[in-house]
N, C-alpha and C. Protein backbone atom coordinates (compact mmCIF):
# COMPACT_ATOMS: atom_id res chain seq x y z
N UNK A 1 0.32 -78.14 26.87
CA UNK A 1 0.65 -76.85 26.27
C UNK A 1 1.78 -77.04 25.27
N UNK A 2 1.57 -76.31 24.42
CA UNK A 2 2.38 -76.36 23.19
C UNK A 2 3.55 -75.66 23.79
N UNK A 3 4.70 -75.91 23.55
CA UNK A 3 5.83 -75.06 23.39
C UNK A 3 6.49 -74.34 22.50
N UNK A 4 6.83 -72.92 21.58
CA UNK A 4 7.05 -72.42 21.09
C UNK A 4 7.99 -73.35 20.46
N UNK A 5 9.28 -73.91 20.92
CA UNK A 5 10.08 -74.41 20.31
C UNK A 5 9.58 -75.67 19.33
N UNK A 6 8.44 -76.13 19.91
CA UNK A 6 8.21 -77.10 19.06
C UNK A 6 7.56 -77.19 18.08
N UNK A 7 7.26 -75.25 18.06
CA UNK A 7 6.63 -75.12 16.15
C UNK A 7 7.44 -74.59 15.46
N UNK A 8 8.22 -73.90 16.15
CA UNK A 8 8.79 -73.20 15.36
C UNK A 8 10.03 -73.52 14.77
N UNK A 9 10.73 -73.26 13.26
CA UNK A 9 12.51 -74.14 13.10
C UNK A 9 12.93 -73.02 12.53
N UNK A 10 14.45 -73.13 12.35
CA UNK A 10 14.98 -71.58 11.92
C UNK A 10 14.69 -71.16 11.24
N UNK A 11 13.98 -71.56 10.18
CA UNK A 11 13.44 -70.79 9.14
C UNK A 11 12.64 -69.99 9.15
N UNK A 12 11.61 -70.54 10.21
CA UNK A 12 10.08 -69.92 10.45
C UNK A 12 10.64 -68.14 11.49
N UNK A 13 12.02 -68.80 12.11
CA UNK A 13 12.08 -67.78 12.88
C UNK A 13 13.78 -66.73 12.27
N UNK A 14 12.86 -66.14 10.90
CA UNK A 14 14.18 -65.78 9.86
C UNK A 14 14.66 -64.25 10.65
N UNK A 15 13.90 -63.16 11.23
CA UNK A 15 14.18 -62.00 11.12
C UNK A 15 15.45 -61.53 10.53
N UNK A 16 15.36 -61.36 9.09
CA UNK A 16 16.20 -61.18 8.14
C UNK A 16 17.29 -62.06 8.40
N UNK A 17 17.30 -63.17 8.46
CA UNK A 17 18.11 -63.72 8.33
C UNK A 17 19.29 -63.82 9.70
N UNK A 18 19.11 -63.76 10.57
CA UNK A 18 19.70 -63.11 11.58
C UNK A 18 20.67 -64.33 12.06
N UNK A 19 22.11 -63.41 11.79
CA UNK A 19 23.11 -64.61 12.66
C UNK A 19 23.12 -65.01 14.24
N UNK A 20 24.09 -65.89 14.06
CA UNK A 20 23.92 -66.48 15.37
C UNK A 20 24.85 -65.72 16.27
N UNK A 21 25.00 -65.29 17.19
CA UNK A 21 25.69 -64.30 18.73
C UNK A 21 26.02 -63.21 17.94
N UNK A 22 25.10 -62.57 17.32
CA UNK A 22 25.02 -61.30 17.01
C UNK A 22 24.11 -60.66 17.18
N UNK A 23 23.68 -59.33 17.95
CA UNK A 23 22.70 -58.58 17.79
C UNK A 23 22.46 -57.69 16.59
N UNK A 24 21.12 -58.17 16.62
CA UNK A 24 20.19 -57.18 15.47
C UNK A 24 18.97 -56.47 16.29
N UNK A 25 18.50 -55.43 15.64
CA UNK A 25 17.84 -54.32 15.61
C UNK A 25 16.46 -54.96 14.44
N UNK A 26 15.35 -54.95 15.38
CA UNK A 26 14.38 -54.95 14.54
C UNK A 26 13.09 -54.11 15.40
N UNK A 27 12.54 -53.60 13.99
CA UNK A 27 10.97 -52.66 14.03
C UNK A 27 10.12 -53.75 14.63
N UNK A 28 9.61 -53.28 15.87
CA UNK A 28 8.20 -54.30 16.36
C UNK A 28 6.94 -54.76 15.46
N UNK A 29 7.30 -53.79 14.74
CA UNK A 29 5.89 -54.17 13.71
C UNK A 29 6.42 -55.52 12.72
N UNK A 30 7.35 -55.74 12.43
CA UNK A 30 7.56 -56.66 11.85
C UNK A 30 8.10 -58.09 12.49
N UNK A 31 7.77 -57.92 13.84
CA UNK A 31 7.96 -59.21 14.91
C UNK A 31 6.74 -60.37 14.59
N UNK A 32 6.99 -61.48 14.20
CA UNK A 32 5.56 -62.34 13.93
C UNK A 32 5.05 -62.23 15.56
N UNK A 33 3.74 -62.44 15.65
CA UNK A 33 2.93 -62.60 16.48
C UNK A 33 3.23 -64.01 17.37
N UNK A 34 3.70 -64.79 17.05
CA UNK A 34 4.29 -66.08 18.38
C UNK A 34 5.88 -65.78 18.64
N UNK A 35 6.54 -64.89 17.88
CA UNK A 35 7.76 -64.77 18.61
C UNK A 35 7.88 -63.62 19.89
N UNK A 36 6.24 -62.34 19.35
CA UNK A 36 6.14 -61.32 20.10
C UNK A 36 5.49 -61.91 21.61
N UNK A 37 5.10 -63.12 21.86
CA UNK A 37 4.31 -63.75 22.99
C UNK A 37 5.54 -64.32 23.64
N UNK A 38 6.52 -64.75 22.70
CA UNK A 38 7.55 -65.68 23.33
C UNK A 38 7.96 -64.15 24.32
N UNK A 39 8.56 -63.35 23.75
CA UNK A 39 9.49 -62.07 24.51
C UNK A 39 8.40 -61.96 25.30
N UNK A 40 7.25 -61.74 25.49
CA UNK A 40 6.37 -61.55 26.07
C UNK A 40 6.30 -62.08 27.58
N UNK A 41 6.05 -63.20 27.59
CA UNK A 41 6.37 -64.53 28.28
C UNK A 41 7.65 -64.47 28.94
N UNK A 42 8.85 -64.04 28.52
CA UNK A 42 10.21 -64.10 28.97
C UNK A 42 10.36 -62.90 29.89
N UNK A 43 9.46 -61.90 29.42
CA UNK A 43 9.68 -60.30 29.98
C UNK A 43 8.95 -60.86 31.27
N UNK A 44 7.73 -61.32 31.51
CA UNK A 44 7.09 -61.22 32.60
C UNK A 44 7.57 -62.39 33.42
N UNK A 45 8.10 -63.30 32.86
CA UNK A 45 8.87 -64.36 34.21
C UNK A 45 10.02 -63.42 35.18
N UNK A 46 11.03 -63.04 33.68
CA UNK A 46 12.35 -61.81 34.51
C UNK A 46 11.64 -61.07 35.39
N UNK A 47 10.60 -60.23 34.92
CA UNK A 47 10.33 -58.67 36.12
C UNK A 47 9.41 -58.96 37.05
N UNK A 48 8.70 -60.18 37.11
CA UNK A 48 7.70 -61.26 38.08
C UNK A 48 8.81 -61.95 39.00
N UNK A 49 10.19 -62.21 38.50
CA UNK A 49 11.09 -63.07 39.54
C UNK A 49 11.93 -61.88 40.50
N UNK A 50 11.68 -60.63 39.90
CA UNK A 50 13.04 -59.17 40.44
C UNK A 50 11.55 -58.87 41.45
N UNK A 51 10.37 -58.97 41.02
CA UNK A 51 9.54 -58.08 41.98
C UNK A 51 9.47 -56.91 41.57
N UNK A 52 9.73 -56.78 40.03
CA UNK A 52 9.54 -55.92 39.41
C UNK A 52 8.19 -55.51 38.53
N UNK A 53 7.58 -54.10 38.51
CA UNK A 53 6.31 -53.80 38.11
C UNK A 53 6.24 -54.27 36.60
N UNK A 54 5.32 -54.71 35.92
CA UNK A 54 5.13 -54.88 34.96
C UNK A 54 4.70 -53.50 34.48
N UNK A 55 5.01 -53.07 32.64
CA UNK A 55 4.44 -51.86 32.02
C UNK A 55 3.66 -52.69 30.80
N UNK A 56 3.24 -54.07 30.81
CA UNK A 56 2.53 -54.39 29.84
C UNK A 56 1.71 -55.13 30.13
N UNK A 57 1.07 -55.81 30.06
CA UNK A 57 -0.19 -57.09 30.57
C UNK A 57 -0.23 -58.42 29.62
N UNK A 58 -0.07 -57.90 28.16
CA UNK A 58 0.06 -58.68 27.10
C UNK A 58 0.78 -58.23 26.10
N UNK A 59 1.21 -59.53 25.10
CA UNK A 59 2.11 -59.10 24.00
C UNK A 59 1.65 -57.89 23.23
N UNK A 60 0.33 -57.73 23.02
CA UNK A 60 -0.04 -57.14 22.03
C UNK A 60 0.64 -55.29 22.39
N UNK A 61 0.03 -55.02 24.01
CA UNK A 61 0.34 -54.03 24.60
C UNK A 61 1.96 -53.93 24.87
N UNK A 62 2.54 -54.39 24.51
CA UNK A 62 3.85 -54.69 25.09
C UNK A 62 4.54 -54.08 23.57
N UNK A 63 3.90 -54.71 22.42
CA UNK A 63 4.68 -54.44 21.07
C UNK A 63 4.18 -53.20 20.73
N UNK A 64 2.60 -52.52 21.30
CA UNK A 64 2.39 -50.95 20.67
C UNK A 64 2.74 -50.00 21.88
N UNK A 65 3.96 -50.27 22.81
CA UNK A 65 4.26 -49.59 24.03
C UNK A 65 6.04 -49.24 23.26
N UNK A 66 6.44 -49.84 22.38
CA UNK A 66 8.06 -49.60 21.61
C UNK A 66 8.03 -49.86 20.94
N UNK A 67 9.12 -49.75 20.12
CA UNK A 67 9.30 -49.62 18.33
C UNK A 67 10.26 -50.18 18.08
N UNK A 68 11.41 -50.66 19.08
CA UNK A 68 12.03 -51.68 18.31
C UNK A 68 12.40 -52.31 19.29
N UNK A 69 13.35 -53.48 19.41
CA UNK A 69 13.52 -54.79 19.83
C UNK A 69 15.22 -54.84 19.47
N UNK A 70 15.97 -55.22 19.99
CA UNK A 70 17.09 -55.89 19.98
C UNK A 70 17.44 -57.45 20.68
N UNK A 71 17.84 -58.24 19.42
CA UNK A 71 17.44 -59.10 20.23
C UNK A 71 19.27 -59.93 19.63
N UNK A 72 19.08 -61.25 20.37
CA UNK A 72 20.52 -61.97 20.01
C UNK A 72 19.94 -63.31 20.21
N UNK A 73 20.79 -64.21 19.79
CA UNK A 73 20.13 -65.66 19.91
C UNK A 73 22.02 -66.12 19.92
N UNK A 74 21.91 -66.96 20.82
CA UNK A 74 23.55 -67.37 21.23
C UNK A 74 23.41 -68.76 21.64
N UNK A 75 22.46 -69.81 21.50
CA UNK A 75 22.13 -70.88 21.63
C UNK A 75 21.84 -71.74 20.77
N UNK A 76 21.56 -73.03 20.54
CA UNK A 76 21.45 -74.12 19.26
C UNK A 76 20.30 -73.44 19.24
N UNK A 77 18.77 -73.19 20.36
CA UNK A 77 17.86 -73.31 19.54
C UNK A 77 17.52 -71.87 18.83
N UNK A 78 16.59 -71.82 17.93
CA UNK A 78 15.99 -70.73 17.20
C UNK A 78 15.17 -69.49 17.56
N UNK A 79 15.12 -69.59 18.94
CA UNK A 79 14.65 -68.55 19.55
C UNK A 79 15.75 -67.22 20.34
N UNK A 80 15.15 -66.02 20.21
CA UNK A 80 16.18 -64.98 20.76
C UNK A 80 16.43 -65.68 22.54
N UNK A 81 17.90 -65.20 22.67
CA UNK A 81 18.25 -65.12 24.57
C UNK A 81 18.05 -64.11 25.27
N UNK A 82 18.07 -63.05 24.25
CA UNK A 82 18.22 -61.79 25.37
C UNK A 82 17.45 -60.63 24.35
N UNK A 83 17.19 -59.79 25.22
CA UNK A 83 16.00 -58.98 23.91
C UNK A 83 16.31 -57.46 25.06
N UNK A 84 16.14 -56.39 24.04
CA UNK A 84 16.11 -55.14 24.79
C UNK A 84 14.75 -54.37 23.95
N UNK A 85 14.11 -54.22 24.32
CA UNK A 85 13.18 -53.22 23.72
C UNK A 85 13.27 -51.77 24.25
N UNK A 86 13.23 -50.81 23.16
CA UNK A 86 13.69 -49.21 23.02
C UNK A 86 12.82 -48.69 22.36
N UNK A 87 12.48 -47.71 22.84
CA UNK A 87 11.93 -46.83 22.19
C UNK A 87 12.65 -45.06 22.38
N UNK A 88 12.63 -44.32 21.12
CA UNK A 88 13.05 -43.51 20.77
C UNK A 88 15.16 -43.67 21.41
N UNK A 89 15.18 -43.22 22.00
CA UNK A 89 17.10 -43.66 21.83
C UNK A 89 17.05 -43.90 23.34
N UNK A 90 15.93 -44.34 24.09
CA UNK A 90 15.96 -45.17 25.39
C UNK A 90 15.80 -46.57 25.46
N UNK A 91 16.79 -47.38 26.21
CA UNK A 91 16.06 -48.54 26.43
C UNK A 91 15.33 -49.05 27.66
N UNK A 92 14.26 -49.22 27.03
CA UNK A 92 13.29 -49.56 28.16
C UNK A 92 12.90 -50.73 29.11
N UNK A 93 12.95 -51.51 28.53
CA UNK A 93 13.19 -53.13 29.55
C UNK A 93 14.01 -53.90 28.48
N UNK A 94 14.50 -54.80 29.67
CA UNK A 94 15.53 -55.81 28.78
C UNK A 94 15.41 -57.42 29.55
N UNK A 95 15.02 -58.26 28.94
CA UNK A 95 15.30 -59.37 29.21
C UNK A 95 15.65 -60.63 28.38
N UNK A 96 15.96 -61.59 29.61
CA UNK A 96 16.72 -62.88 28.99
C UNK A 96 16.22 -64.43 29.09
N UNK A 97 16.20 -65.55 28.85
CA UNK A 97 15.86 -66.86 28.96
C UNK A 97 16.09 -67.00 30.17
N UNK A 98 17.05 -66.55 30.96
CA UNK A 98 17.53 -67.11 32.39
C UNK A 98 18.81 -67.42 32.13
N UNK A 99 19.50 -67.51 31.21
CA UNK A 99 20.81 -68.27 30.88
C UNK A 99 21.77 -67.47 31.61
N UNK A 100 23.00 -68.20 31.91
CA UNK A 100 23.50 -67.06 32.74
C UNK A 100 24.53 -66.62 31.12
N UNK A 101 24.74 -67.32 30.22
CA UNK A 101 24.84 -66.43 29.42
C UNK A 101 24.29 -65.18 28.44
N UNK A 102 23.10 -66.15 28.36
CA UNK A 102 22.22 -64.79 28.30
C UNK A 102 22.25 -63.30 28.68
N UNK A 103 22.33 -63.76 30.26
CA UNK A 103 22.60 -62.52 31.31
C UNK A 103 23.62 -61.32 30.86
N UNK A 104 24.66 -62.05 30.89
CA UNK A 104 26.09 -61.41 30.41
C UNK A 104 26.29 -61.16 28.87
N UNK A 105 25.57 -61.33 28.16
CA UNK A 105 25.09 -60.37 26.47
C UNK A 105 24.36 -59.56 26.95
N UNK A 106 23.24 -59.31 27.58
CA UNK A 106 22.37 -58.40 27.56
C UNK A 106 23.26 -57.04 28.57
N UNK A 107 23.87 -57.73 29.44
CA UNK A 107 24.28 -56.78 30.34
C UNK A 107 25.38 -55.91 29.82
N UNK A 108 26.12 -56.76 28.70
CA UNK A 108 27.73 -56.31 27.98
C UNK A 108 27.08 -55.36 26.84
N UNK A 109 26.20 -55.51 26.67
CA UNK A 109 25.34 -54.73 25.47
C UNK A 109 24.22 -52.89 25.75
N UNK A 110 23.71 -53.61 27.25
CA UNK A 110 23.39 -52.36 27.64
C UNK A 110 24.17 -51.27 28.43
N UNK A 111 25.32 -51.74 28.84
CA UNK A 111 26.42 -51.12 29.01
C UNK A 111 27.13 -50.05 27.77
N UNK A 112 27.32 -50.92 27.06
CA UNK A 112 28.01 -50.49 25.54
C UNK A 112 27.18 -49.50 24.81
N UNK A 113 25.42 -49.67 25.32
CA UNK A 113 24.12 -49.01 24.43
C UNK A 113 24.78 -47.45 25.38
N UNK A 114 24.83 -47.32 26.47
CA UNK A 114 24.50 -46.45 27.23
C UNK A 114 25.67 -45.11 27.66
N UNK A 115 26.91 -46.14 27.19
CA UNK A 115 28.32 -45.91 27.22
C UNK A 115 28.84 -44.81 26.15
N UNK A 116 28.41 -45.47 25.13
CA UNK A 116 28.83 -45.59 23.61
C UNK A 116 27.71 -45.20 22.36
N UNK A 117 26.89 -45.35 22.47
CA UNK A 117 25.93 -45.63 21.46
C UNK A 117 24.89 -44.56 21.35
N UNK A 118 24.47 -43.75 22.49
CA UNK A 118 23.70 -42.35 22.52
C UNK A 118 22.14 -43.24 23.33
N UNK A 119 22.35 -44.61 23.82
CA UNK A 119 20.96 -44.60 24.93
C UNK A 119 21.13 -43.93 26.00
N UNK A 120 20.24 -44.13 26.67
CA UNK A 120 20.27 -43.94 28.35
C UNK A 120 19.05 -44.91 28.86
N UNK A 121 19.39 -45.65 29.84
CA UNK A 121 18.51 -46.59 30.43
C UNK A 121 18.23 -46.04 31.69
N UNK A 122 17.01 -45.58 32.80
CA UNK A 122 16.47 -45.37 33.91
C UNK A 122 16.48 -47.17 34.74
N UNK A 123 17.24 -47.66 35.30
CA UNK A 123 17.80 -48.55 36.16
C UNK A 123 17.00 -47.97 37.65
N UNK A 124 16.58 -49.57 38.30
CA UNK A 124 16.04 -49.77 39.60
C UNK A 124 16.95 -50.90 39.90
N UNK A 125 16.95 -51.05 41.41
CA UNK A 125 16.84 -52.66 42.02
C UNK A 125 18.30 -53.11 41.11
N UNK A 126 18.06 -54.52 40.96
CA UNK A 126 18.94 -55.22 40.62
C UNK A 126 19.95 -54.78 39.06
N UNK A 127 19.20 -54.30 38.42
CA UNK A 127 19.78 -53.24 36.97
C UNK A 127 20.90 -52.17 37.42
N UNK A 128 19.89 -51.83 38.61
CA UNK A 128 20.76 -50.28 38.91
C UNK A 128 21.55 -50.95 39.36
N UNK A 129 21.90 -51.80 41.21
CA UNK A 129 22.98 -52.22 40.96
C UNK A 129 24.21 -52.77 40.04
N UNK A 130 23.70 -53.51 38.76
CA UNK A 130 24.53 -53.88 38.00
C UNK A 130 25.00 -52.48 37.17
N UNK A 131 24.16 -51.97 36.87
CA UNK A 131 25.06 -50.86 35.96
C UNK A 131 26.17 -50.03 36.53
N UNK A 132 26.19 -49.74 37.70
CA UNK A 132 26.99 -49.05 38.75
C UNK A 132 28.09 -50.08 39.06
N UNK A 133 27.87 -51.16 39.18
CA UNK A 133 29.17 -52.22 39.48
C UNK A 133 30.01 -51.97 38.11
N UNK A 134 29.55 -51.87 37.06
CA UNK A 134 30.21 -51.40 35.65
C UNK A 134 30.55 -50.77 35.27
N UNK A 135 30.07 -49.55 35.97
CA UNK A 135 30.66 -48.49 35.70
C UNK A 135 29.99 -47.54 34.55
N UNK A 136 28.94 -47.32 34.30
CA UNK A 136 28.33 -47.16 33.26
C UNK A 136 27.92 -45.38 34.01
N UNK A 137 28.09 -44.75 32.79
CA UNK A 137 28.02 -43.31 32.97
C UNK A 137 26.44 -42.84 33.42
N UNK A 138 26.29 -42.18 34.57
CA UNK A 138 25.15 -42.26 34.67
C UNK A 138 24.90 -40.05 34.62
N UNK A 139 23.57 -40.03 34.42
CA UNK A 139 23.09 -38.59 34.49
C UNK A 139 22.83 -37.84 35.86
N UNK A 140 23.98 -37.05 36.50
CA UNK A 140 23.73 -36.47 37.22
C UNK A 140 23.51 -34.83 37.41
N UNK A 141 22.05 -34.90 36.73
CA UNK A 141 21.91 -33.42 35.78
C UNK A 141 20.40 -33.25 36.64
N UNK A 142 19.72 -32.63 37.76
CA UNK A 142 18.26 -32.82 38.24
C UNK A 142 17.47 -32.35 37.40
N UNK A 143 18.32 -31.19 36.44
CA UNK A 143 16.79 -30.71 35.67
C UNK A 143 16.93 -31.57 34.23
N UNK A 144 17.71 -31.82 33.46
CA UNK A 144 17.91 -33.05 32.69
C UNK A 144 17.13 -34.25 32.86
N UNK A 145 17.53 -35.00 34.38
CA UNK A 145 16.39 -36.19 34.07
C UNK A 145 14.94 -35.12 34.61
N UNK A 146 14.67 -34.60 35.07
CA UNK A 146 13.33 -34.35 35.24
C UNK A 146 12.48 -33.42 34.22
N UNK A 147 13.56 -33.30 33.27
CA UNK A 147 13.07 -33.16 32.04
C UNK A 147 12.44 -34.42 30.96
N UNK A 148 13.47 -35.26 31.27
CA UNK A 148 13.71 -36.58 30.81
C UNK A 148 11.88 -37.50 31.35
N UNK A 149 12.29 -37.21 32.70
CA UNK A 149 10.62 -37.74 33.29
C UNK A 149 9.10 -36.89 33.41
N UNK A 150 9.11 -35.95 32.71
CA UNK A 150 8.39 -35.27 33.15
C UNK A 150 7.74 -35.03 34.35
N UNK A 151 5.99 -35.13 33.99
CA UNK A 151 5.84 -35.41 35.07
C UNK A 151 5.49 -36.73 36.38
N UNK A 152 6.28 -37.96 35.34
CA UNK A 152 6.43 -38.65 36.80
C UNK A 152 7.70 -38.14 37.45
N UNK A 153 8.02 -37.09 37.41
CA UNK A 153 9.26 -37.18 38.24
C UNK A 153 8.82 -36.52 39.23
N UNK A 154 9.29 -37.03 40.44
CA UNK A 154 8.71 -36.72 42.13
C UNK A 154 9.41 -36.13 42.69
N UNK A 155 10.84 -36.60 42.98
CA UNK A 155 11.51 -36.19 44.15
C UNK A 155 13.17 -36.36 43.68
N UNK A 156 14.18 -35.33 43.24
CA UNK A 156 15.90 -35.60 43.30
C UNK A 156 16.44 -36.02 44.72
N UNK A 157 17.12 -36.99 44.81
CA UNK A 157 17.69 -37.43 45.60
C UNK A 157 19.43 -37.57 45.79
N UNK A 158 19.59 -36.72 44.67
CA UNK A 158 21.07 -36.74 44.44
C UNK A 158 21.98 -37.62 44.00
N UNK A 159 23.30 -37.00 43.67
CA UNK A 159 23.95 -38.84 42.68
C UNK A 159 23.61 -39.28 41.91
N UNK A 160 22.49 -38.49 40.99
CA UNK A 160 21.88 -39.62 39.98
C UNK A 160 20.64 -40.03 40.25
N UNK A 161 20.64 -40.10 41.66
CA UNK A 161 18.63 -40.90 42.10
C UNK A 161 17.72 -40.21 41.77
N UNK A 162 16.95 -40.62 41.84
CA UNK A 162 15.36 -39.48 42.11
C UNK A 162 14.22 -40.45 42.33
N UNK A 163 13.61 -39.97 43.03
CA UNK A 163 11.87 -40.69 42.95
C UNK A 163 11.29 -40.53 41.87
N UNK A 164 10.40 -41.70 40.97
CA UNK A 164 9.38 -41.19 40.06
C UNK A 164 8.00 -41.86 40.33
N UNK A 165 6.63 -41.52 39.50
CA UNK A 165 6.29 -42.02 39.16
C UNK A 165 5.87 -43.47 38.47
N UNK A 166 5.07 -44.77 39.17
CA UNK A 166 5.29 -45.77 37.98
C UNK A 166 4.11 -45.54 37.12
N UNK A 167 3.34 -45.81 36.27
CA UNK A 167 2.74 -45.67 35.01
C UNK A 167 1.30 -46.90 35.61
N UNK A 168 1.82 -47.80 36.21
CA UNK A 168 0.35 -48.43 37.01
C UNK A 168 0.53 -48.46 38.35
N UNK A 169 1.36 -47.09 38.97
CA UNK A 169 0.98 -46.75 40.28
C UNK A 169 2.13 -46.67 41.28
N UNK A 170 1.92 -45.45 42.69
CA UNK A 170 2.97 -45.95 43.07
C UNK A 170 4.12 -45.27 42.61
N UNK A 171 5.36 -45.08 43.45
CA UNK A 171 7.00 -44.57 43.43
C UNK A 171 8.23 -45.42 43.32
N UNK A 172 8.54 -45.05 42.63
CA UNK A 172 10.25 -46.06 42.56
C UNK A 172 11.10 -45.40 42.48
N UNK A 173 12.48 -45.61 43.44
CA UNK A 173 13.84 -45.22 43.42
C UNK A 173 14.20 -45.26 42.03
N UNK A 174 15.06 -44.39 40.93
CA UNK A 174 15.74 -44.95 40.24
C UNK A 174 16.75 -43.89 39.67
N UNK A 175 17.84 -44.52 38.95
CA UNK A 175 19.22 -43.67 38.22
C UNK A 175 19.15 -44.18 37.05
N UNK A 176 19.40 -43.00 35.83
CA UNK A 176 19.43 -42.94 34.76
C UNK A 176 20.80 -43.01 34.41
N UNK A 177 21.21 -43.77 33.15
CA UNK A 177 22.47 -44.33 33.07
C UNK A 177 22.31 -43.52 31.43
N UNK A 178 23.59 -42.97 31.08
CA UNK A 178 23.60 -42.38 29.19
C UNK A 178 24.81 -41.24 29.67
N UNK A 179 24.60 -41.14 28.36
CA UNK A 179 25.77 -39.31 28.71
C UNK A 179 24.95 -38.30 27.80
């Protein structure tokens, strides 16, 4: 099997030019098609290792499910470390190479998105714990998020929790983090 890294060199992988340990903001539509497999690939190892549900099957479904991508690259090689994909002023999944630096950009960033910036992220499991160890402002409004969820929203549980809906089945605990 081919490895991404070994076709690709910084050039091939320009998204405008993008510096190095800085995040940029890019439109999915303009993601080449082997970098959208790479995130692809990275998303389903992370939420396959948490025991977490997948919301995509393949890249293709994965890039017409959001509209943009944040991504950072903080390593020699030419590929992103940590990627958040958002759609409308939510972010919706976020993952990383495994790096434990990796980890700690994505985490210092969705903090800052959620804090600061006008997101709000819906956190389970290991997310939710981390965002709460941080301190990250979360929504404790029942008709707000269950506005927010329509109708997957199931059950308020107070503090922030609620039961929802998942999208291929099934209930999950979770707290919405934004102001």
């Amino acid at each position: 099997m081919i490895r991404l890294t070994d076709v690709l060199k910084e050039a091939d992988f320009d998204l405008e030019n993008h510096p190095k340990k800085k995040w940029i903001k890019q439109n999915l539509s303009t993601i080449d098609p082997d970098i959208m497999q790479y995130l692809f690939n990275e998303y389903v190892t992370v939420y396959s290792s948490e025991g977490l549900d997948l919301s995509a099957y393949n890249a293709n479904e994965l890039k017409n499910s959001y509209e943009v991508v944040m991504l950072i690259d903080i390593d020699k090689d030419p590929l992103p470390d940590a990627f958040i994909f958002v759609r409308g002023n939510r972010a919706k999944l976020l993952a990383t190479d495994g790096e434990s630096a990796s980890k700690s950009e994505v985490i210092k960033k969705i903090v800052k998105m959620v804090a600061e910036e006008g997101y709000s992220l819906e956190a389970s499991k290991k997310m939710e714990s981390i965002m709460k160890s941080k301190g990250a402002p979360y929504i404790d409004d029942e008709e707000k998020v269950r506005k927010m969820m329509g109708p997957k929203f199931v059950e308020w549980l107070g503090d922030g929790y609620y039961k929802r809906k998942l999208k291929k089945g099934g209930v999950i605990v979770k707290r919405m983090y934004g102001k």
